[in-house]
PDB file of N, CA and C in Angstrom:
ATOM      1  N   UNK A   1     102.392  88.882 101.733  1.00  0.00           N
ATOM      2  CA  UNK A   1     101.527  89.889 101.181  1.00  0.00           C
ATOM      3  C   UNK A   1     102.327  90.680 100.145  1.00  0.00           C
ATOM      4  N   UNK A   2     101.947  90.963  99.069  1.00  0.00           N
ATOM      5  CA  UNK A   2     102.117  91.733  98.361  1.00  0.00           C
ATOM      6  C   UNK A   2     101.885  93.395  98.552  1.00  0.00           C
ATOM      7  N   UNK A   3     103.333  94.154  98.274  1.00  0.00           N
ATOM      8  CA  UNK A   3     103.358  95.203  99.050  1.00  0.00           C
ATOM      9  C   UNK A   3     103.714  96.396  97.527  1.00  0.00           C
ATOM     10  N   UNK A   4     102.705  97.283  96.953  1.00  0.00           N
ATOM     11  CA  UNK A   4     103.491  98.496  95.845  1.00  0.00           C
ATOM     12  C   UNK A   4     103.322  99.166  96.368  1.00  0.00           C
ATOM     13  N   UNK A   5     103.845 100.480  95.598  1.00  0.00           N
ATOM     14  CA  UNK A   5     104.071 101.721  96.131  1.00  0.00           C
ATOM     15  C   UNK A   5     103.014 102.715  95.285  1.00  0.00           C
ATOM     16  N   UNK A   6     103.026 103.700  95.724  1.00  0.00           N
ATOM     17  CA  UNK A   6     101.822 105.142  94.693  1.00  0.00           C
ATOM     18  C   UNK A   6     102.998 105.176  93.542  1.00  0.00           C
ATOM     19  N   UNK A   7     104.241 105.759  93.848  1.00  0.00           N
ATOM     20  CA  UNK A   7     105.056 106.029  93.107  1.00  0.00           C
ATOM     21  C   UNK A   7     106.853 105.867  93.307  1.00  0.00           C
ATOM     22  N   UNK A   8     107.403 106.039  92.067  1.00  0.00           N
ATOM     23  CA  UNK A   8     108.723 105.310  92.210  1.00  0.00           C
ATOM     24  C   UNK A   8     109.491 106.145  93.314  1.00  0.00           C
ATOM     25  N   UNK A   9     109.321 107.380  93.429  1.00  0.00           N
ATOM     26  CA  UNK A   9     109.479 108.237  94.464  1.00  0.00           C
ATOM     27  C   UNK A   9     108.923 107.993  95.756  1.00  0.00           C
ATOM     28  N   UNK A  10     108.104 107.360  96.251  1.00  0.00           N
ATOM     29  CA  UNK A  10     107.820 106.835  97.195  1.00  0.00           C
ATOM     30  C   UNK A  10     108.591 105.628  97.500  1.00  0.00           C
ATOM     31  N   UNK A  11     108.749 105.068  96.673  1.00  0.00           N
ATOM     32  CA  UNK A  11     108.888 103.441  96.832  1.00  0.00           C
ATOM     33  C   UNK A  11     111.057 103.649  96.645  1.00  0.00           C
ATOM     34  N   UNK A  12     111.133 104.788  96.105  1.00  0.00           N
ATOM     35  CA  UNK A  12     112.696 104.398  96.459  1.00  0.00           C
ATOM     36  C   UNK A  12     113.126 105.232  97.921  1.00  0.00           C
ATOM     37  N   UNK A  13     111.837 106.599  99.083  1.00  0.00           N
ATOM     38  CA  UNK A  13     111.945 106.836  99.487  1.00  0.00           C
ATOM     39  C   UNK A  13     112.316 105.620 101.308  1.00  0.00           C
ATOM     40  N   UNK A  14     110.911 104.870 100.531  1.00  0.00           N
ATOM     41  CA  UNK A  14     110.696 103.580 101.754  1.00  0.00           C
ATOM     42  C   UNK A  14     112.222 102.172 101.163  1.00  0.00           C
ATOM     43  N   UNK A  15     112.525 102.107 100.409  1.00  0.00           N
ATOM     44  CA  UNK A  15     113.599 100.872  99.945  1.00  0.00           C
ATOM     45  C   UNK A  15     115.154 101.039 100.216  1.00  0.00           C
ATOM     46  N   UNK A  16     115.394 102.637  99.446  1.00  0.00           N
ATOM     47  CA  UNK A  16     116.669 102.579  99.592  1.00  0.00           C
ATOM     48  C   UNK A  16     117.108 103.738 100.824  1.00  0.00           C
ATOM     49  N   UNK A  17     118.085 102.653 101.567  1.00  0.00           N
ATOM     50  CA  UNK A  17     118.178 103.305 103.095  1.00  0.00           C
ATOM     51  C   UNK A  17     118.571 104.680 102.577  1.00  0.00           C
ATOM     52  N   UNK A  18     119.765 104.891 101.860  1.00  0.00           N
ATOM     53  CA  UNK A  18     120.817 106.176 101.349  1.00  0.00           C
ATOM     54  C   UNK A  18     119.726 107.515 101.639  1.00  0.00           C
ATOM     55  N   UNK A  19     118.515 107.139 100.437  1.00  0.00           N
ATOM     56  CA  UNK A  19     117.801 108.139 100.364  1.00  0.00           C
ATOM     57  C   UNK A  19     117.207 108.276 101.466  1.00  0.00           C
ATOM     58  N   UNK A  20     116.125 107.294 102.127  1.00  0.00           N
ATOM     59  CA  UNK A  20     115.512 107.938 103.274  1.00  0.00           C
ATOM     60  C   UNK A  20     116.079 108.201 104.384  1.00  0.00           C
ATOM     61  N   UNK A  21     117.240 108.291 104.521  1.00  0.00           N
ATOM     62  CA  UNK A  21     117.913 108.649 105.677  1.00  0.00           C
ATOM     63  C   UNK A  21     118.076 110.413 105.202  1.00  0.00           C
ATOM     64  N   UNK A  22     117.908 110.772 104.224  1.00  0.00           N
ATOM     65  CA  UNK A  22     117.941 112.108 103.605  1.00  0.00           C
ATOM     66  C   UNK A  22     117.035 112.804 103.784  1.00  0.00           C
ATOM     67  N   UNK A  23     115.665 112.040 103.775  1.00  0.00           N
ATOM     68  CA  UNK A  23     113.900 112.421 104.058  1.00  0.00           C
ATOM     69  C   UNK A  23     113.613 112.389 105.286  1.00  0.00           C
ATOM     70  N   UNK A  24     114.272 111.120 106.053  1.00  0.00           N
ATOM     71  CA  UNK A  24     113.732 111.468 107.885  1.00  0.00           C
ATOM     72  C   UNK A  24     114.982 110.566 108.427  1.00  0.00           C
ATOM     73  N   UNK A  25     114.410 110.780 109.652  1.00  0.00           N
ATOM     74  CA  UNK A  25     115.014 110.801 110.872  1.00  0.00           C
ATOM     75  C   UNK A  25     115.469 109.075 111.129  1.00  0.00           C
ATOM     76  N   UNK A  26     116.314 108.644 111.485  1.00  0.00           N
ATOM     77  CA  UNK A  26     116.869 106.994 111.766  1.00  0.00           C
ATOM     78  C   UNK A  26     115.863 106.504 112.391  1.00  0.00           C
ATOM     79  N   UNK A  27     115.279 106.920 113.476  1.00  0.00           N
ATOM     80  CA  UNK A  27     114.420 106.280 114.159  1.00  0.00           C
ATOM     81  C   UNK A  27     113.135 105.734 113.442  1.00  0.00           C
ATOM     82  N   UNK A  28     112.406 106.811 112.068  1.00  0.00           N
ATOM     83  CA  UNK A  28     111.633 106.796 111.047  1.00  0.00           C
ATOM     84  C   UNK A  28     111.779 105.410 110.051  1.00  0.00           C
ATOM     85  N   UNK A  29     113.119 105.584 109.553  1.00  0.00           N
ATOM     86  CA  UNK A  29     113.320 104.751 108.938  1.00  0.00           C
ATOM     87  C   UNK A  29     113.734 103.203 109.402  1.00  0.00           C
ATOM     88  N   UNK A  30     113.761 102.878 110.568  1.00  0.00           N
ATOM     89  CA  UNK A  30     114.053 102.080 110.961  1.00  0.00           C
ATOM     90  C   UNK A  30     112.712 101.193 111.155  1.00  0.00           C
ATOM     91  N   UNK A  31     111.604 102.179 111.669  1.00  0.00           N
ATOM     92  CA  UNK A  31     110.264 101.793 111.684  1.00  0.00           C
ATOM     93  C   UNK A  31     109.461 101.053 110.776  1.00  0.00           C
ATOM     94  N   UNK A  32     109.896 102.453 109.884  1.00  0.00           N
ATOM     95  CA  UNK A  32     109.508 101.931 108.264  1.00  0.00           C
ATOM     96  C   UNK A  32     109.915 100.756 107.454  1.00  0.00           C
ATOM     97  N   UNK A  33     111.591 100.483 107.948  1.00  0.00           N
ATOM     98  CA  UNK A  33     112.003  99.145 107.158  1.00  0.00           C
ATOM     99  C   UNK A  33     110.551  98.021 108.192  1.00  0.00           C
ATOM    100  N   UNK A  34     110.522  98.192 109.012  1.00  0.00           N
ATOM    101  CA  UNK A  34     110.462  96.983 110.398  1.00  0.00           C
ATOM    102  C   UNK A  34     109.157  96.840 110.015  1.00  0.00           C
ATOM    103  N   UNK A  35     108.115  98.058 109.678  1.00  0.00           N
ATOM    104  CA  UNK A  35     106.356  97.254 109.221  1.00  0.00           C
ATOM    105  C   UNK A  35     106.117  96.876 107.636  1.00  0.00           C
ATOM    106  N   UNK A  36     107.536  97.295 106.720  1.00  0.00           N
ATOM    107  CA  UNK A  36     107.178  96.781 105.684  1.00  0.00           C
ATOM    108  C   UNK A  36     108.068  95.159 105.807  1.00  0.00           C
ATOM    109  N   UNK A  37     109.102  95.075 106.392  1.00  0.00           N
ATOM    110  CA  UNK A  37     109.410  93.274 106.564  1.00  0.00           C
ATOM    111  C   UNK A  37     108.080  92.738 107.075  1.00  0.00           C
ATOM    112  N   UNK A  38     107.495  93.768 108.400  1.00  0.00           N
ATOM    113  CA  UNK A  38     106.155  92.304 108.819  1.00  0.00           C
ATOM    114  C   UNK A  38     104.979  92.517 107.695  1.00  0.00           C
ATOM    115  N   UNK A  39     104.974  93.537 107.431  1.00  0.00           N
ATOM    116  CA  UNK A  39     103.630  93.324 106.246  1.00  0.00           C
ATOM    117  C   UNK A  39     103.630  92.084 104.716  1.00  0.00           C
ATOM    118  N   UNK A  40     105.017  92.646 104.297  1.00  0.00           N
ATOM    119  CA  UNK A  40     105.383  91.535 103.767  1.00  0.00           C
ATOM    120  C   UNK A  40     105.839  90.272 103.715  1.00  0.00           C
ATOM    121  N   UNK A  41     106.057  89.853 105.061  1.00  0.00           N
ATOM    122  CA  UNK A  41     105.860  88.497 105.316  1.00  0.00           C
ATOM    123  C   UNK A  41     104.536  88.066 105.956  1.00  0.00           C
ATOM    124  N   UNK A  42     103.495  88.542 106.006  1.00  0.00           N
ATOM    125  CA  UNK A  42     102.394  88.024 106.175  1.00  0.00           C
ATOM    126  C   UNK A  42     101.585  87.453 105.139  1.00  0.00           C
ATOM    127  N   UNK A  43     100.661  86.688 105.491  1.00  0.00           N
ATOM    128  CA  UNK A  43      99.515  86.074 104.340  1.00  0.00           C
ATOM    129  C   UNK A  43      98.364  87.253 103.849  1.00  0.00           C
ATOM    130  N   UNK A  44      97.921  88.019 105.264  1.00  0.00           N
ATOM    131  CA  UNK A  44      96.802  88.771 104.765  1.00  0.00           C
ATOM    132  C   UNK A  44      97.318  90.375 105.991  1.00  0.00           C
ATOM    133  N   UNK A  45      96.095  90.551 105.811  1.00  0.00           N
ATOM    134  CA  UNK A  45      96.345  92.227 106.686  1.00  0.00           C
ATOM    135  C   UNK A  45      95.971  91.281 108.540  1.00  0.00           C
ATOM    136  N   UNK A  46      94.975  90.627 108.763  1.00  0.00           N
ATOM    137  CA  UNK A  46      94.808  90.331 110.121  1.00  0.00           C
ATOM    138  C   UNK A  46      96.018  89.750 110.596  1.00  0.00           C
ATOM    139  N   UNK A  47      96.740  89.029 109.651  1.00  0.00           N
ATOM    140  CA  UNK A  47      97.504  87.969 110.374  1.00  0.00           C
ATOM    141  C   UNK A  47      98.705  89.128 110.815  1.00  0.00           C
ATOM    142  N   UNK A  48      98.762  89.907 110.768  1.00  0.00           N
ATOM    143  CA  UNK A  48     100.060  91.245 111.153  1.00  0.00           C
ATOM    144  C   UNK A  48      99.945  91.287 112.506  1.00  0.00           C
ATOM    145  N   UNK A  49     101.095  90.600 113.345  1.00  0.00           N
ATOM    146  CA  UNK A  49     101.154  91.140 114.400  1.00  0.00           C
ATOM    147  C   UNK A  49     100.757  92.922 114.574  1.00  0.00           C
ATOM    148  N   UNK A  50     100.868  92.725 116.020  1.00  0.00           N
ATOM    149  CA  UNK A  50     100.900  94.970 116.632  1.00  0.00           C
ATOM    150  C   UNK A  50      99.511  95.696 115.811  1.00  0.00           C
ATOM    151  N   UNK A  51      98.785  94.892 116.007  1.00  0.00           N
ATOM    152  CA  UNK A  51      97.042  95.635 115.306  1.00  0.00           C
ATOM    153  C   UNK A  51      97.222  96.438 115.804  1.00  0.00           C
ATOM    154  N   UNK A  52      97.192  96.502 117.113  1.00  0.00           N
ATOM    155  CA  UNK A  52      96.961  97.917 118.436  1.00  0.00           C
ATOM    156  C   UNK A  52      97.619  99.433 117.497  1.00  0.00           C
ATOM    157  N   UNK A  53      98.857  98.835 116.701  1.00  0.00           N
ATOM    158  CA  UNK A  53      99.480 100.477 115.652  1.00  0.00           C
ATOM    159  C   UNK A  53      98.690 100.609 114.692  1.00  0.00           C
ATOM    160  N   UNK A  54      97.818  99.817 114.230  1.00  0.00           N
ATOM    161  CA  UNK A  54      97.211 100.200 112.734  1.00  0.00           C
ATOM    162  C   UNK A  54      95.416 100.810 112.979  1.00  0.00           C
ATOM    163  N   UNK A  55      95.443 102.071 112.408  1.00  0.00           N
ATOM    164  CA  UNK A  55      94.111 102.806 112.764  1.00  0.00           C
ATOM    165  C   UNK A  55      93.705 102.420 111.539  1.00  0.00           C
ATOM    166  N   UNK A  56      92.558 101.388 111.185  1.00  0.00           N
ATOM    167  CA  UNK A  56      91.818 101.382 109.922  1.00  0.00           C
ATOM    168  C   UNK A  56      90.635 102.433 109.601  1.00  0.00           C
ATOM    169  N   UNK A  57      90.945 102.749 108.256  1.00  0.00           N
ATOM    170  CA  UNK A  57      90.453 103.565 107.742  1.00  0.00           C
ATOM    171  C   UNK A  57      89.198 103.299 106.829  1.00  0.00           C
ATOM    172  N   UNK A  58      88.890 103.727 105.361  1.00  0.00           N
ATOM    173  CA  UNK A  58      87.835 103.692 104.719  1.00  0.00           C
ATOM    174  C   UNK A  58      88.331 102.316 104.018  1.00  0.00           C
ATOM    175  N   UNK A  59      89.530 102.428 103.328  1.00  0.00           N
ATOM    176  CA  UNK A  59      89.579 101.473 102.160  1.00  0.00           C
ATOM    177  C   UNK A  59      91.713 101.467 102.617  1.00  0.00           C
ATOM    178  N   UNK A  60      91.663 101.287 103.671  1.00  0.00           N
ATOM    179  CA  UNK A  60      93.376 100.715 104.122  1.00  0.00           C
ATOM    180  C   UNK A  60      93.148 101.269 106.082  1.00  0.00           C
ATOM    181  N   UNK A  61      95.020 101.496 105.921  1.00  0.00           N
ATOM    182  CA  UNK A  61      94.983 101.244 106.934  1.00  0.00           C
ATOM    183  C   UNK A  61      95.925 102.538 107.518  1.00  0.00           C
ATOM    184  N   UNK A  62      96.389 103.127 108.596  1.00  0.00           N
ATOM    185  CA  UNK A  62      97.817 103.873 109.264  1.00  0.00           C
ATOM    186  C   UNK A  62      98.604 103.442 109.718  1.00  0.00           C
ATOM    187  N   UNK A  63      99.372 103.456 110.201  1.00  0.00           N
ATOM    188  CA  UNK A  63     100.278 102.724 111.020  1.00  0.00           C
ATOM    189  C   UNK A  63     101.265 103.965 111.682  1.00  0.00           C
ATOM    190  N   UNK A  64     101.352 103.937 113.122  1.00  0.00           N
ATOM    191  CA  UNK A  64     102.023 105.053 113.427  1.00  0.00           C
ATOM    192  C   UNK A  64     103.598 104.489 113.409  1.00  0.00           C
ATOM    193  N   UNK A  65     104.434 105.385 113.175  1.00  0.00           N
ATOM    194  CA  UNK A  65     105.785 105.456 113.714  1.00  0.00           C
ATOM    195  C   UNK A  65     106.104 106.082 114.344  1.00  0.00           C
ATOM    196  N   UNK A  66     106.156 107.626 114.866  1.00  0.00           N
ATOM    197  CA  UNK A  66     105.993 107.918 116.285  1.00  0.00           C
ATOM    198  C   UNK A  66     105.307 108.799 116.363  1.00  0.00           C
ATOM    199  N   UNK A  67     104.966 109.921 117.237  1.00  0.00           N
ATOM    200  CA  UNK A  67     103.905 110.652 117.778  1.00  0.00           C
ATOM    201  C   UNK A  67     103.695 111.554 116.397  1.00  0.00           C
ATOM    202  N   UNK A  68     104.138 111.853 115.526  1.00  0.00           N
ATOM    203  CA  UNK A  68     104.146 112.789 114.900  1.00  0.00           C
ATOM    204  C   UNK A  68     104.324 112.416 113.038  1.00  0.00           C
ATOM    205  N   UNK A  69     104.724 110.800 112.676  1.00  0.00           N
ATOM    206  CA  UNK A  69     105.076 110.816 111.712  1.00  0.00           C
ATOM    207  C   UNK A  69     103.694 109.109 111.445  1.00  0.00           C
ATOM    208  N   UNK A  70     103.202 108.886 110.310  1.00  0.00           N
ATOM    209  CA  UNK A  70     102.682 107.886 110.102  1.00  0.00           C
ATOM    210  C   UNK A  70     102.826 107.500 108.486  1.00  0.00           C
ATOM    211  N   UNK A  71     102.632 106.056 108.171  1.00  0.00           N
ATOM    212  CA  UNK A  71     102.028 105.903 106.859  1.00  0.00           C
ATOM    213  C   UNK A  71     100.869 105.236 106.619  1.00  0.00           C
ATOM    214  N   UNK A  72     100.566 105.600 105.395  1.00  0.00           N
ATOM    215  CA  UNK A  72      99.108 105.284 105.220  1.00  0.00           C
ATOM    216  C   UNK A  72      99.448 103.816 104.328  1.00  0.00           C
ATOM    217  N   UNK A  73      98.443 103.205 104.181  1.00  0.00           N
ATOM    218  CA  UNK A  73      98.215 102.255 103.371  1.00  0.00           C
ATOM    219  C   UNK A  73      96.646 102.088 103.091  1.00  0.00           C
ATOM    220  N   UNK A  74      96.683 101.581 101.507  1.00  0.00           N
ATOM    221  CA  UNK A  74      94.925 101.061 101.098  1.00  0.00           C
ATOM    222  C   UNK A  74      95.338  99.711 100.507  1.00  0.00           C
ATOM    223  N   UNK A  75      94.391  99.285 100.277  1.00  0.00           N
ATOM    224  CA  UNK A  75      94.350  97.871  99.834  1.00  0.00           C
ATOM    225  C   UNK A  75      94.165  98.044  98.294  1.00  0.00           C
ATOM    226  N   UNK A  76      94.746  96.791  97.664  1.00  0.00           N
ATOM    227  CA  UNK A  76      95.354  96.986  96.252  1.00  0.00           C
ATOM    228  C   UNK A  76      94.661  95.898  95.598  1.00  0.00           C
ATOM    229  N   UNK A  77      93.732  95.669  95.778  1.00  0.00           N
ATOM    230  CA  UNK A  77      92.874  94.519  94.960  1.00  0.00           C
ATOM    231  C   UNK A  77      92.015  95.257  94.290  1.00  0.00           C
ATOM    232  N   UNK A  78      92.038  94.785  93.005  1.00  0.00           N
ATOM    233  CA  UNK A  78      91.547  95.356  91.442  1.00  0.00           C
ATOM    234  C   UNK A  78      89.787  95.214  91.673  1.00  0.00           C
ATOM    235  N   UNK A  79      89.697  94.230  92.332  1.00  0.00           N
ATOM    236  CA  UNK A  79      88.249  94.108  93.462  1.00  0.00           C
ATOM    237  C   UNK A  79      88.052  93.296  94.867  1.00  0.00           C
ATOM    238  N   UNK A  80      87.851  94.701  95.735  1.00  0.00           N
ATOM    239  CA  UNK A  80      88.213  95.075  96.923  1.00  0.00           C
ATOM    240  C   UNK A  80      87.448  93.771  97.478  1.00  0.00           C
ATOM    241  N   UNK A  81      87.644  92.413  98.292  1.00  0.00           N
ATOM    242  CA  UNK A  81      86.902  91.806  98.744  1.00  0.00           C
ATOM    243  C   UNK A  81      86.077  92.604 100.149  1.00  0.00           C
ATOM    244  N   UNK A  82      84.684  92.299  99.801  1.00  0.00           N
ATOM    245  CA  UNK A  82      83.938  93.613 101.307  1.00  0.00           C
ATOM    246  C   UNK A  82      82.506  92.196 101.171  1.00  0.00           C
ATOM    247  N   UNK A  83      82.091  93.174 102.308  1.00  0.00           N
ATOM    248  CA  UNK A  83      80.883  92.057 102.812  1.00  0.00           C
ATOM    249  C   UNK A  83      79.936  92.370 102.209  1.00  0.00           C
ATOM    250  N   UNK A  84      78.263  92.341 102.290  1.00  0.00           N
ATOM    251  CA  UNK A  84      77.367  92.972 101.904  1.00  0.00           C
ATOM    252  C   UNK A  84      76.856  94.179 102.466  1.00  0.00           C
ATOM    253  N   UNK A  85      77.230  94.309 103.885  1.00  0.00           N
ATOM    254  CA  UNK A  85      77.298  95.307 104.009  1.00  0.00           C
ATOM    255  C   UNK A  85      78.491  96.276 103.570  1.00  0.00           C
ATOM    256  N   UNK A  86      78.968  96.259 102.596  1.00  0.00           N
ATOM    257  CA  UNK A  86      80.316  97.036 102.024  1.00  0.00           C
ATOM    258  C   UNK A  86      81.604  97.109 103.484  1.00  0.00           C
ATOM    259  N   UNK A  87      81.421  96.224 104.037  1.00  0.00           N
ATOM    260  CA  UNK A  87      82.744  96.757 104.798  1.00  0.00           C
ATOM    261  C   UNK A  87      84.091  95.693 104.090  1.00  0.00           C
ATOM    262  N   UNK A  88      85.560  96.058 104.041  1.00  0.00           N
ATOM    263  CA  UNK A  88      86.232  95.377 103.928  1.00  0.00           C
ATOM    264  C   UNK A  88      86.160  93.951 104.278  1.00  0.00           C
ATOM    265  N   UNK A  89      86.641  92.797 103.779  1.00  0.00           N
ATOM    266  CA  UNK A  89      86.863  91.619 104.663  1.00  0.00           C
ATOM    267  C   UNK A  89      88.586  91.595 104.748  1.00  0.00           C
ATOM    268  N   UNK A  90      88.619  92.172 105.795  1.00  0.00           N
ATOM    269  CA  UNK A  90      90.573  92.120 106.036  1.00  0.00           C
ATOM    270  C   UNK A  90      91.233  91.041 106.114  1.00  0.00           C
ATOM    271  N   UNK A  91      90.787  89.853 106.422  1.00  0.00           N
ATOM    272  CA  UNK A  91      91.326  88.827 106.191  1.00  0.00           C
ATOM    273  C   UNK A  91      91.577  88.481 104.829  1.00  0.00           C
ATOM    274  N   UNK A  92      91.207  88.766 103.832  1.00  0.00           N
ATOM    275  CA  UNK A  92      91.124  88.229 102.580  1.00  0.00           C
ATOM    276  C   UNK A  92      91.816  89.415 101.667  1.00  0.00           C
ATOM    277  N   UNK A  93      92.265  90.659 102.299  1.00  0.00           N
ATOM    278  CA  UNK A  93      93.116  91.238 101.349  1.00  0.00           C
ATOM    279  C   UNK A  93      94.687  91.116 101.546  1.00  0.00           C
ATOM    280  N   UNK A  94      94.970  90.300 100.330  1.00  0.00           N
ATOM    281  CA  UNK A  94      96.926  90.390 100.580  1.00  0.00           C
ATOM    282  C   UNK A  94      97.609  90.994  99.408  1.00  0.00           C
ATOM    283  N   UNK A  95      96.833  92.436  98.841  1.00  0.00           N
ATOM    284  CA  UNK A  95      97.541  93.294  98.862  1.00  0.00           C
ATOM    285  C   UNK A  95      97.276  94.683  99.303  1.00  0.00           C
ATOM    286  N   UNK A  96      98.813  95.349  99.437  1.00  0.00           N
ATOM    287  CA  UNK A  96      98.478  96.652  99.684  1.00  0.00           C
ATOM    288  C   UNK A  96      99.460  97.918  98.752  1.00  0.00           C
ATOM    289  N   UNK A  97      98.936  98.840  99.340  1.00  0.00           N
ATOM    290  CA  UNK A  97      99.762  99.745  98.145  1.00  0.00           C
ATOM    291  C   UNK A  97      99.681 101.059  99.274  1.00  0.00           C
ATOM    292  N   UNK A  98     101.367 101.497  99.732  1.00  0.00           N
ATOM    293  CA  UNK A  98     101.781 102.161 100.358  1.00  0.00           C
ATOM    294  C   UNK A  98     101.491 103.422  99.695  1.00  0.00           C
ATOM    295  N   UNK A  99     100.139 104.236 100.332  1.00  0.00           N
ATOM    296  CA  UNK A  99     100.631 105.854  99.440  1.00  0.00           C
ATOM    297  C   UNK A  99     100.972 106.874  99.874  1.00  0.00           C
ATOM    298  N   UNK A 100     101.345 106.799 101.353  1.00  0.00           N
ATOM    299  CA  UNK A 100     102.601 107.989 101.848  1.00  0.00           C
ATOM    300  C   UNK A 100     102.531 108.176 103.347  1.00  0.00           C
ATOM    301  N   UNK A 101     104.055 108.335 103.543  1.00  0.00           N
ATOM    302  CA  UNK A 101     104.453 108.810 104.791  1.00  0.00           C
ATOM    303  C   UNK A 101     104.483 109.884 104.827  1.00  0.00           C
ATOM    304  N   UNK A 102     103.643 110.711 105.910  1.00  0.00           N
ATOM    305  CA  UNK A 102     102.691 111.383 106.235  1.00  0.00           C
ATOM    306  C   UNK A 102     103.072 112.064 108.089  1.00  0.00           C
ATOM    307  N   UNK A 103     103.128 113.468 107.913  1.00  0.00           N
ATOM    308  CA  UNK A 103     102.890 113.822 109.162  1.00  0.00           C
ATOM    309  C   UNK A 103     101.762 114.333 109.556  1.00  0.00           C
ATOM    310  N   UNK A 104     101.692 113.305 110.873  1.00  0.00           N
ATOM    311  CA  UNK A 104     100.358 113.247 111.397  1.00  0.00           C
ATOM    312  C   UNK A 104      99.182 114.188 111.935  1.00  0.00           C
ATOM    313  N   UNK A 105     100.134 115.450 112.142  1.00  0.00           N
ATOM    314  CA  UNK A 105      99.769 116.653 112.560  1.00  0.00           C
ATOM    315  C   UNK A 105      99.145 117.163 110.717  1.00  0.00           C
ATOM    316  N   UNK A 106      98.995 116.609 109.366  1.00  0.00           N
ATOM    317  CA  UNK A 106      98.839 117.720 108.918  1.00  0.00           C
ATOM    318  C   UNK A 106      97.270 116.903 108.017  1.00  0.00           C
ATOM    319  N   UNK A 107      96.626 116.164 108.873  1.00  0.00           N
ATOM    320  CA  UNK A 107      95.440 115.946 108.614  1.00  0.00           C
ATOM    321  C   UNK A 107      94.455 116.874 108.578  1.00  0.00           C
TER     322      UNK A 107
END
């Protein structure tokens, strides 16, 4: 699957360990490396092992890392494959676009 970021600030927050070990906590980042290796080695969003972590949303997905910290993700297709009844078809989106780690408390 094809995996971008919102911004380069995001995307060097989630890539380079140096920095996010500056932004959160080891346990955070350890998480974070661990669902972007399985996201990106998958074909689509179903085939992702650990569904049971991902709360789908309108147009992506959450994924917790622990009680208090999550990231979000939406799907990154220029046109969103969905049914007729407009719901996503998750099998058929392989991309996504990470737009932030997020504490969960500040929904």
């Amino acid at each position: 699957m094809i995996i971008s970021f919102r911004s380069r600030e995001l995307r060097d927050n989630a890539l380079n360990e140096f920095i996010s070990l500056i932004e959160f906590p080891v346990h955070i980042v350890e998480r974070l490396k661990f669902f972007l290796l399985v996201l990106s080695s998958s074909n689509n969003v179903l085939e992702i092992p650990l569904q049971h972590s991902f709360n789908y949303l309108d147009d992506g997905f959450e994924v917790l890392l622990d009680s208090t910290t999550s990231i979000l993700f939406r799907q990154a297709h220029k046109s969103t494959p969905r049914t007729t009844s407009g719901l996503i078809i998750w099998e058929k989106v392989t991309r996504l676009q990470l737009i932030e780690v997020r504490n969960t408390y500040a929904k």
